[in-house]
C-alpha atoms as a PDB file:
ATOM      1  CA  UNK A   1      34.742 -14.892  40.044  1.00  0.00           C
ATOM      2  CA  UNK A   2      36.702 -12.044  39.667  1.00  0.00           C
ATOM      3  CA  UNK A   3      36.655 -11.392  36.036  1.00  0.00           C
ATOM      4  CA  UNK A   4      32.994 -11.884  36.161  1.00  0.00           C
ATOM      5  CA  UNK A   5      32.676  -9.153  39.133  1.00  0.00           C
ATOM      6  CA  UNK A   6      34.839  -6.641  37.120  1.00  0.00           C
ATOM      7  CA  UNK A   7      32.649  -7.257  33.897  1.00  0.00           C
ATOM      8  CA  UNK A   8      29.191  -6.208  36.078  1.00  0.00           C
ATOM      9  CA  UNK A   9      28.509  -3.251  34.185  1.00  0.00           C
ATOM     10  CA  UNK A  10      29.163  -0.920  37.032  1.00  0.00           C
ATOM     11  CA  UNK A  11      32.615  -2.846  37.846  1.00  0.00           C
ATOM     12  CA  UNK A  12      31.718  -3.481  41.422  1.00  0.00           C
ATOM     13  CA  UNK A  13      34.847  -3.140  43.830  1.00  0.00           C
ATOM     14  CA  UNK A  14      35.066  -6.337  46.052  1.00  0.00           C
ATOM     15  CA  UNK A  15      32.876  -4.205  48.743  1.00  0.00           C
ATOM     16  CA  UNK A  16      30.938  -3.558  46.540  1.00  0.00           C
ATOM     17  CA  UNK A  17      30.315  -7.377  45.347  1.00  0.00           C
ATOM     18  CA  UNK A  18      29.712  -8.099  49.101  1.00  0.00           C
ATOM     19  CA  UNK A  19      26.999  -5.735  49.480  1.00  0.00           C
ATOM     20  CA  UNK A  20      25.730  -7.169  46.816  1.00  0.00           C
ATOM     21  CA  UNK A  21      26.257 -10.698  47.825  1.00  0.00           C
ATOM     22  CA  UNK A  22      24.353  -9.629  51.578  1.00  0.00           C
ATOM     23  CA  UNK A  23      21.192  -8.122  49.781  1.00  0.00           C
ATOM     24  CA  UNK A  24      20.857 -11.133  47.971  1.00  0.00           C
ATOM     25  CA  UNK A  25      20.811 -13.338  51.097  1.00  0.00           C
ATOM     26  CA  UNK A  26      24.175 -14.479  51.548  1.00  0.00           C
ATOM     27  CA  UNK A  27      26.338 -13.319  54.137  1.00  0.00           C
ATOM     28  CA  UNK A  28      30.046 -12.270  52.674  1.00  0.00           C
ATOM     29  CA  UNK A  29      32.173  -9.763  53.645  1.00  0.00           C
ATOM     30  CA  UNK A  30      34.563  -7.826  51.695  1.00  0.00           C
ATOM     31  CA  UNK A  31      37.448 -10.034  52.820  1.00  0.00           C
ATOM     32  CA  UNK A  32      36.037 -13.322  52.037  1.00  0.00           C
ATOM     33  CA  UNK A  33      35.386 -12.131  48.495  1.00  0.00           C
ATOM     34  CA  UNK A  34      39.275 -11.522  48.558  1.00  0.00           C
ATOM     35  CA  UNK A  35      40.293 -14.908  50.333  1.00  0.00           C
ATOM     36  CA  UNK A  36      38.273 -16.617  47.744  1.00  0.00           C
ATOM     37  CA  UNK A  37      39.553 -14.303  44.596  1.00  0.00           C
ATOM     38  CA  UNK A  38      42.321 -15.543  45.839  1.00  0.00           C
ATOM     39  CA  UNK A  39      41.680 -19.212  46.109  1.00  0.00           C
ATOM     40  CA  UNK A  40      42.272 -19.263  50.116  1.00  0.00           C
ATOM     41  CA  UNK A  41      38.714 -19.887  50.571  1.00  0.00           C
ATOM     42  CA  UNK A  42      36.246 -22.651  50.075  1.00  0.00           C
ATOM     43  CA  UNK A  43      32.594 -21.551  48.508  1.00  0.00           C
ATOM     44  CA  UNK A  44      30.000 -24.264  49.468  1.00  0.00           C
ATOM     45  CA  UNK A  45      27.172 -24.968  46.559  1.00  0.00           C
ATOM     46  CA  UNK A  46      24.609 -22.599  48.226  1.00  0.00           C
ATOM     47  CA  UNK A  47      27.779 -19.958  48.566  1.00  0.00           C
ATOM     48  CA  UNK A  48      28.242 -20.750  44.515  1.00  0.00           C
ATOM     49  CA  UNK A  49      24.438 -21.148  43.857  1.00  0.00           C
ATOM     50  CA  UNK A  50      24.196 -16.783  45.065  1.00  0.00           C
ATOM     51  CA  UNK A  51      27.579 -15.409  43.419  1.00  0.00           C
ATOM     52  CA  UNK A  52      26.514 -16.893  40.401  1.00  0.00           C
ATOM     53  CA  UNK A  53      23.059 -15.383  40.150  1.00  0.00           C
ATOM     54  CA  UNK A  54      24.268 -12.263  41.266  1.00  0.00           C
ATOM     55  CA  UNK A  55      27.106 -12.118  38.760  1.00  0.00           C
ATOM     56  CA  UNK A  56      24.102 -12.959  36.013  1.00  0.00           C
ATOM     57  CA  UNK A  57      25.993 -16.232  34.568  1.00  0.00           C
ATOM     58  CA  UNK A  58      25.992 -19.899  35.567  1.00  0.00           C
ATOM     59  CA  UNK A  59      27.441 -21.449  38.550  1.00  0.00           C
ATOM     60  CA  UNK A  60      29.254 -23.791  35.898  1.00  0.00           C
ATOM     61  CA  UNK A  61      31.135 -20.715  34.599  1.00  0.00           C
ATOM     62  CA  UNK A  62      32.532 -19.890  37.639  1.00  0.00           C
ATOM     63  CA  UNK A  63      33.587 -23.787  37.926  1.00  0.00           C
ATOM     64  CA  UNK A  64      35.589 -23.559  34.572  1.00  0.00           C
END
């Protein structure tokens, strides 16, 4: 997820991402964008479902 959040063309910051994420319906804060960056969080299918149509690219390359 991270290397597709830093490619967004206006390199969102991971706050940034969040607001993102929250405008788009789902509610993540800045720190569970980190914790699952980081791989200390689990994303649930609706969770993956949002990130990956806000990030403009399929859920299945987020998977990979």
């Amino acid at each position: 997820m991270k290397k597709f959040r830093e490619q967004l063309p206006e390199k969102a910051s991971q706050k940034q991402f969040s607001d993102m994420l929250q405008i788009a319906g789902l509610d993540i804060d800045k720190n569970a964008v980190q914790r699952i960056e980081s791989g200390e969080r689990f994303v649930t299918d609706i969770e993956l479902k949002v990130i990956a149509k806000v990030l403009g690219v399929n859920y299945q390359d987020l998977l990979d």
